[in-house]
PDB file of N, CA and C in Angstrom:
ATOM      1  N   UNK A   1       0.839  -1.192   0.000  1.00  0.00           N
ATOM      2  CA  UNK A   1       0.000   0.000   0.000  1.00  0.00           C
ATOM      3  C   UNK A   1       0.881   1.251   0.000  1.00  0.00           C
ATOM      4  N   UNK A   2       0.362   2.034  -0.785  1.00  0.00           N
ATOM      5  CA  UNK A   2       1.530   3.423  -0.866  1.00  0.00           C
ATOM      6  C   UNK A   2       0.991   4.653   0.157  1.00  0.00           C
ATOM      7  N   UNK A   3       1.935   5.000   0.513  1.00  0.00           N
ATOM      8  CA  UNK A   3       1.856   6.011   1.553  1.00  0.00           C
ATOM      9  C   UNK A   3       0.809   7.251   0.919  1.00  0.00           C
ATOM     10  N   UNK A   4       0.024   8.722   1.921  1.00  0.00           N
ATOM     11  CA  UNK A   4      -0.334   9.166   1.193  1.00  0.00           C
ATOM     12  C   UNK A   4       0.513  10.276   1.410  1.00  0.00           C
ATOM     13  N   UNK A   5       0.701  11.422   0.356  1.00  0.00           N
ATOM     14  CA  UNK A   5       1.997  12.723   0.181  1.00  0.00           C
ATOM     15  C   UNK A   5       0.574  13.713   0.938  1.00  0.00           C
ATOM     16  N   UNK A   6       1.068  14.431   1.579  1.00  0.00           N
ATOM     17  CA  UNK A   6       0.516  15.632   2.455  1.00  0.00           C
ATOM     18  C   UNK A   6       0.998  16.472   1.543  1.00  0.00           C
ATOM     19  N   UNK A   7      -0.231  17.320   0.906  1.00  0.00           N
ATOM     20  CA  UNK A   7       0.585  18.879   0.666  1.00  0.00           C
ATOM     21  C   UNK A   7       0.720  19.829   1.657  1.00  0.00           C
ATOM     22  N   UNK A   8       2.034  20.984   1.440  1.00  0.00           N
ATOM     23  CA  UNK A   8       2.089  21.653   2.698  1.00  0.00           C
ATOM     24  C   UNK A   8       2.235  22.870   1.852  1.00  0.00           C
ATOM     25  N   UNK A   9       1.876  24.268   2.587  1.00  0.00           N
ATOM     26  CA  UNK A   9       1.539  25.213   1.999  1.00  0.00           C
ATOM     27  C   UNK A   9       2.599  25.892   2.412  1.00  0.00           C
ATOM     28  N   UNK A  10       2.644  27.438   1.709  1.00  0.00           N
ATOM     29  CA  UNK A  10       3.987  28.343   2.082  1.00  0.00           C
ATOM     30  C   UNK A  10       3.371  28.754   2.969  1.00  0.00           C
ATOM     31  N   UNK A  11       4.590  29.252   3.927  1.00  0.00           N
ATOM     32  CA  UNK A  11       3.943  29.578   4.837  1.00  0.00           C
ATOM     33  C   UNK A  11       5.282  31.394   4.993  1.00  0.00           C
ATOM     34  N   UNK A  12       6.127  31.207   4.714  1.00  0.00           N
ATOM     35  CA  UNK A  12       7.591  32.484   4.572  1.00  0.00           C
ATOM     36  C   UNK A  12       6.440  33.749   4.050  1.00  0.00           C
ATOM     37  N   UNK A  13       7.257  34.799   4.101  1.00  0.00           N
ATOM     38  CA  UNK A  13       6.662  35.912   3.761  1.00  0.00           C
ATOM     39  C   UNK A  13       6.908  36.064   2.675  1.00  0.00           C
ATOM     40  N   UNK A  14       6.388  36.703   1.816  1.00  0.00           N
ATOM     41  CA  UNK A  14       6.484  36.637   0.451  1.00  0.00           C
ATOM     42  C   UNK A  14       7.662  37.392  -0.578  1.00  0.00           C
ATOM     43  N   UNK A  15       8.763  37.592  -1.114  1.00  0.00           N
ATOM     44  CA  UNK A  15       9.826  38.518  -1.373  1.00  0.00           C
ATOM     45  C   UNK A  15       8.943  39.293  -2.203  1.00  0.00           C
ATOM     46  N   UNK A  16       9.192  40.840  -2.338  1.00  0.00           N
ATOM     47  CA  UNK A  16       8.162  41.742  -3.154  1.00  0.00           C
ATOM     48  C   UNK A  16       8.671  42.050  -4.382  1.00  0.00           C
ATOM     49  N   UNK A  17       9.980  41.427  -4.357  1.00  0.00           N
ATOM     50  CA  UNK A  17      11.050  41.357  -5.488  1.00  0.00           C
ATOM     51  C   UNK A  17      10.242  40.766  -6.622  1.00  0.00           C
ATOM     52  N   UNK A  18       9.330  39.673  -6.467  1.00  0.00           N
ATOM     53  CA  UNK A  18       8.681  39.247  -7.541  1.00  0.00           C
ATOM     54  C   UNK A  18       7.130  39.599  -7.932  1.00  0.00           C
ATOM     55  N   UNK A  19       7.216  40.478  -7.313  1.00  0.00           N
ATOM     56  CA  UNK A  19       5.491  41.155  -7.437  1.00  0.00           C
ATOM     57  C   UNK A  19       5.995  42.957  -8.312  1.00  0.00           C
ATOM     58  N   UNK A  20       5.077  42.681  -9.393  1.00  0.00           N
ATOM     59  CA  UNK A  20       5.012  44.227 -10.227  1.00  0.00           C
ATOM     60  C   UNK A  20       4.547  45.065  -9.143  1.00  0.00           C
ATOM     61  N   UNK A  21       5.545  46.032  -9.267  1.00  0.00           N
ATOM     62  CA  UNK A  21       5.552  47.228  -8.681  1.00  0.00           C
ATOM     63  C   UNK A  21       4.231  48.011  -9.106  1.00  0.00           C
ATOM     64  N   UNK A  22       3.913  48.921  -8.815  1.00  0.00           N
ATOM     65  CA  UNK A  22       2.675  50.110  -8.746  1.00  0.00           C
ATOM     66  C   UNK A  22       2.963  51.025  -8.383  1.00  0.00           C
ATOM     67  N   UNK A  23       2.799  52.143  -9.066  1.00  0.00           N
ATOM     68  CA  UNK A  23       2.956  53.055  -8.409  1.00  0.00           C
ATOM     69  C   UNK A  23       1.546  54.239  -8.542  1.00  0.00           C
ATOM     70  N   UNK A  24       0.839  54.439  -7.537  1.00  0.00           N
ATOM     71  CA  UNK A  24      -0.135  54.840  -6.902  1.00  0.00           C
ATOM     72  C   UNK A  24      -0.217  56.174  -6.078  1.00  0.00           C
ATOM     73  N   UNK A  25       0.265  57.083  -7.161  1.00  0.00           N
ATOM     74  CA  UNK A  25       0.472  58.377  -5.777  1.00  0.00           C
ATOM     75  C   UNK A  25      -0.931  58.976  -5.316  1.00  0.00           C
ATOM     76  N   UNK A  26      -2.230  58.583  -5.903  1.00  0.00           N
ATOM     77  CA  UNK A  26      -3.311  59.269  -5.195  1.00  0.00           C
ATOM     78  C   UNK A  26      -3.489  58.584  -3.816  1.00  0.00           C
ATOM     79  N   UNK A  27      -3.455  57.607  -3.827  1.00  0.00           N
ATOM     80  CA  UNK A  27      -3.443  56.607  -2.541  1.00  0.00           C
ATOM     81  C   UNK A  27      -2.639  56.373  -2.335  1.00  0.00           C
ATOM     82  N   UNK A  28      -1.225  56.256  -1.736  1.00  0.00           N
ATOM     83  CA  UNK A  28      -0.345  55.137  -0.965  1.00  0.00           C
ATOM     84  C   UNK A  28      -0.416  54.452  -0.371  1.00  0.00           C
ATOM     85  N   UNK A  29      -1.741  54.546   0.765  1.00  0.00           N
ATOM     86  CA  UNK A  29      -1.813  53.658   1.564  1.00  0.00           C
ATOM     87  C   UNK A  29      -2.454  52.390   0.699  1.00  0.00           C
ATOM     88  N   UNK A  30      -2.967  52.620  -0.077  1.00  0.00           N
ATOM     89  CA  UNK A  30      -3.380  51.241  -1.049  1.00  0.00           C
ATOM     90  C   UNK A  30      -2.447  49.898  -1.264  1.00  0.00           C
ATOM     91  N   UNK A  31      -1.357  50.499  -1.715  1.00  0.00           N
ATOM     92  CA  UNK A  31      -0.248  49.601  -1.595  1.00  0.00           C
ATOM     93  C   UNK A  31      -0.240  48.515  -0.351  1.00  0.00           C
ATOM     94  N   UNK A  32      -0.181  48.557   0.770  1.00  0.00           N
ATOM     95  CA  UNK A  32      -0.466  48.039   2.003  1.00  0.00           C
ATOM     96  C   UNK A  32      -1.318  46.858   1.381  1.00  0.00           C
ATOM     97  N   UNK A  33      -2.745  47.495   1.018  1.00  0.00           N
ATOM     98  CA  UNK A  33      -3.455  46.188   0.224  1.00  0.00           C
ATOM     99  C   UNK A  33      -3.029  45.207  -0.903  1.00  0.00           C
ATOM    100  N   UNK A  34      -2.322  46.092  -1.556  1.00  0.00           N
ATOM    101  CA  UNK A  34      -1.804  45.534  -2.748  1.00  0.00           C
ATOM    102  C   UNK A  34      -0.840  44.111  -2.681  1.00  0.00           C
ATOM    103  N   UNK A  35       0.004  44.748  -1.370  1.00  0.00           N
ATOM    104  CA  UNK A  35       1.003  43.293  -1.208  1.00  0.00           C
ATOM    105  C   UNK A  35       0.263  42.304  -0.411  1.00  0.00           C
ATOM    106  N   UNK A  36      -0.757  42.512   0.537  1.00  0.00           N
ATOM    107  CA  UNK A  36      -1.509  41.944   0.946  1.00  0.00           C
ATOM    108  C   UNK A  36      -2.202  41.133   0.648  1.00  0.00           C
ATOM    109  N   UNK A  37      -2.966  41.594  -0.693  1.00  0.00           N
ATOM    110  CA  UNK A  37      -3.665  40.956  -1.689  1.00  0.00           C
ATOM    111  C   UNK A  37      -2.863  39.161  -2.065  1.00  0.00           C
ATOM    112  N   UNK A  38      -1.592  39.687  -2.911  1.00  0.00           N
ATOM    113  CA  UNK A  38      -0.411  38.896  -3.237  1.00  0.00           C
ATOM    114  C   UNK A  38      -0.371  37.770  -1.968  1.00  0.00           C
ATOM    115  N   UNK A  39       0.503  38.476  -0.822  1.00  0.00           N
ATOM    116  CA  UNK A  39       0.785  37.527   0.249  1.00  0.00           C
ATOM    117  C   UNK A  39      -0.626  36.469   0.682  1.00  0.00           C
ATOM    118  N   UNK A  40      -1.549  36.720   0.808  1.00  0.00           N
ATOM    119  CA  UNK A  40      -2.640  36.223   1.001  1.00  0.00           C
ATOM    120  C   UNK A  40      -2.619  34.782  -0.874  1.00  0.00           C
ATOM    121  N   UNK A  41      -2.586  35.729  -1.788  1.00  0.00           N
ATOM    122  CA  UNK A  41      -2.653  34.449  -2.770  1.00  0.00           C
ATOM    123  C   UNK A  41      -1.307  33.233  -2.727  1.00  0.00           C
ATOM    124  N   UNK A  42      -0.223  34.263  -2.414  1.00  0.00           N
ATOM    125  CA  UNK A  42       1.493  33.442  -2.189  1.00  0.00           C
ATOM    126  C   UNK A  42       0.860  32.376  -1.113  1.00  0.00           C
ATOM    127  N   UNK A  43       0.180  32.389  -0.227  1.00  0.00           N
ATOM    128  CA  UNK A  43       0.074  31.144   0.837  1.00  0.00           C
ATOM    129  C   UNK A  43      -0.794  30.218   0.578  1.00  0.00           C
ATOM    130  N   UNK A  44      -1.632  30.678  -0.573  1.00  0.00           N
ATOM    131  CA  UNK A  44      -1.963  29.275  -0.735  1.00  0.00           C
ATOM    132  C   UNK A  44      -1.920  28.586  -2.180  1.00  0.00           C
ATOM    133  N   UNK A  45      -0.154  28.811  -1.992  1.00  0.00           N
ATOM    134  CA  UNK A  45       0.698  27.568  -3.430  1.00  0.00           C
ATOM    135  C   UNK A  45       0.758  26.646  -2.378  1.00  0.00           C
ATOM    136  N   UNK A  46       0.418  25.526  -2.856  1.00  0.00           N
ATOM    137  CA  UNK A  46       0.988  24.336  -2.265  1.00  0.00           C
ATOM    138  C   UNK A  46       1.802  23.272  -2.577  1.00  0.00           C
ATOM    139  N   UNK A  47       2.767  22.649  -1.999  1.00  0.00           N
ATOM    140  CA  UNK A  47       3.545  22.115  -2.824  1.00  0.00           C
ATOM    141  C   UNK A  47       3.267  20.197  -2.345  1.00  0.00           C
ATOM    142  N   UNK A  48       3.538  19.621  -3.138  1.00  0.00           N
ATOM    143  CA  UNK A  48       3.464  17.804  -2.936  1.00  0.00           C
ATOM    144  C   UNK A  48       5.159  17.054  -3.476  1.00  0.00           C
ATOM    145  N   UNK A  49       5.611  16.851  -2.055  1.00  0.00           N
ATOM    146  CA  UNK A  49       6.633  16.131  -2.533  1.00  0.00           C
ATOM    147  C   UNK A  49       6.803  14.888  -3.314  1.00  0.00           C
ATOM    148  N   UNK A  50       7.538  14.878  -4.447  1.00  0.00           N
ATOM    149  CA  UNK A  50       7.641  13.918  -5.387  1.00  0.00           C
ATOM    150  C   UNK A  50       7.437  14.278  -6.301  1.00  0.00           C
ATOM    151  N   UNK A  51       6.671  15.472  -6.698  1.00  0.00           N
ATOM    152  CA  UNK A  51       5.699  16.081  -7.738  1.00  0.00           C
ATOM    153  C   UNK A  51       6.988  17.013  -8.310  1.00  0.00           C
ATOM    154  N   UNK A  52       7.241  17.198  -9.818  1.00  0.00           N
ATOM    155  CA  UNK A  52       7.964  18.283 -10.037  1.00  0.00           C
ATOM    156  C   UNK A  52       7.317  18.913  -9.932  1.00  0.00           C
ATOM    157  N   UNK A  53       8.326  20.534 -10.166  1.00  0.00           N
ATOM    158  CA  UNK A  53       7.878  21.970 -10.377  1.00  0.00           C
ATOM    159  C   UNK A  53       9.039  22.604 -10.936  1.00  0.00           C
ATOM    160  N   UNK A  54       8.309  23.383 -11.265  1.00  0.00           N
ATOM    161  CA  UNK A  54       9.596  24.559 -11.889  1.00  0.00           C
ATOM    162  C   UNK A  54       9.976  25.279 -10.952  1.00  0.00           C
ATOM    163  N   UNK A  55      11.452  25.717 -10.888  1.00  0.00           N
ATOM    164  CA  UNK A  55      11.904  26.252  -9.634  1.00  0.00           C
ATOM    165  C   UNK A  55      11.798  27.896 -10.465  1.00  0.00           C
ATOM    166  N   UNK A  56      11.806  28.769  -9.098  1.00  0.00           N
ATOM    167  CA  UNK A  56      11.639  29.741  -9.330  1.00  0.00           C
ATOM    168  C   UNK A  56      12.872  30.774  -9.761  1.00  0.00           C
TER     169      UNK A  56
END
């Protein structure tokens, strides 16, 4: 019987290095949301060991 693979999710903060910039001068505080938005979608990649992927 084969074991079953757990996926496990990111859980690190997200580098902003890979998120398009914006630039937003009527609002700034928007931005706040903006990476937010991102970090919130970044946590739920999940990964399954055994499984390729493309590295980043």
């Amino acid at each position: 019987m084969q074991e079953k693979t757990l996926l496990t999710a990111c859980t690190d903060i997200m580098d902003r290095v890979f998120v398009p910039e914006v630039i937003y001068d009527e609002h700034p505080e928007y931005m706040d949301l903006y990476y937010t938005a991102w970090q919130s979608a970044y946590i739920h990649i999940f990964t399954c060991p055994g499984v390729p992927s493309k590295p980043i």
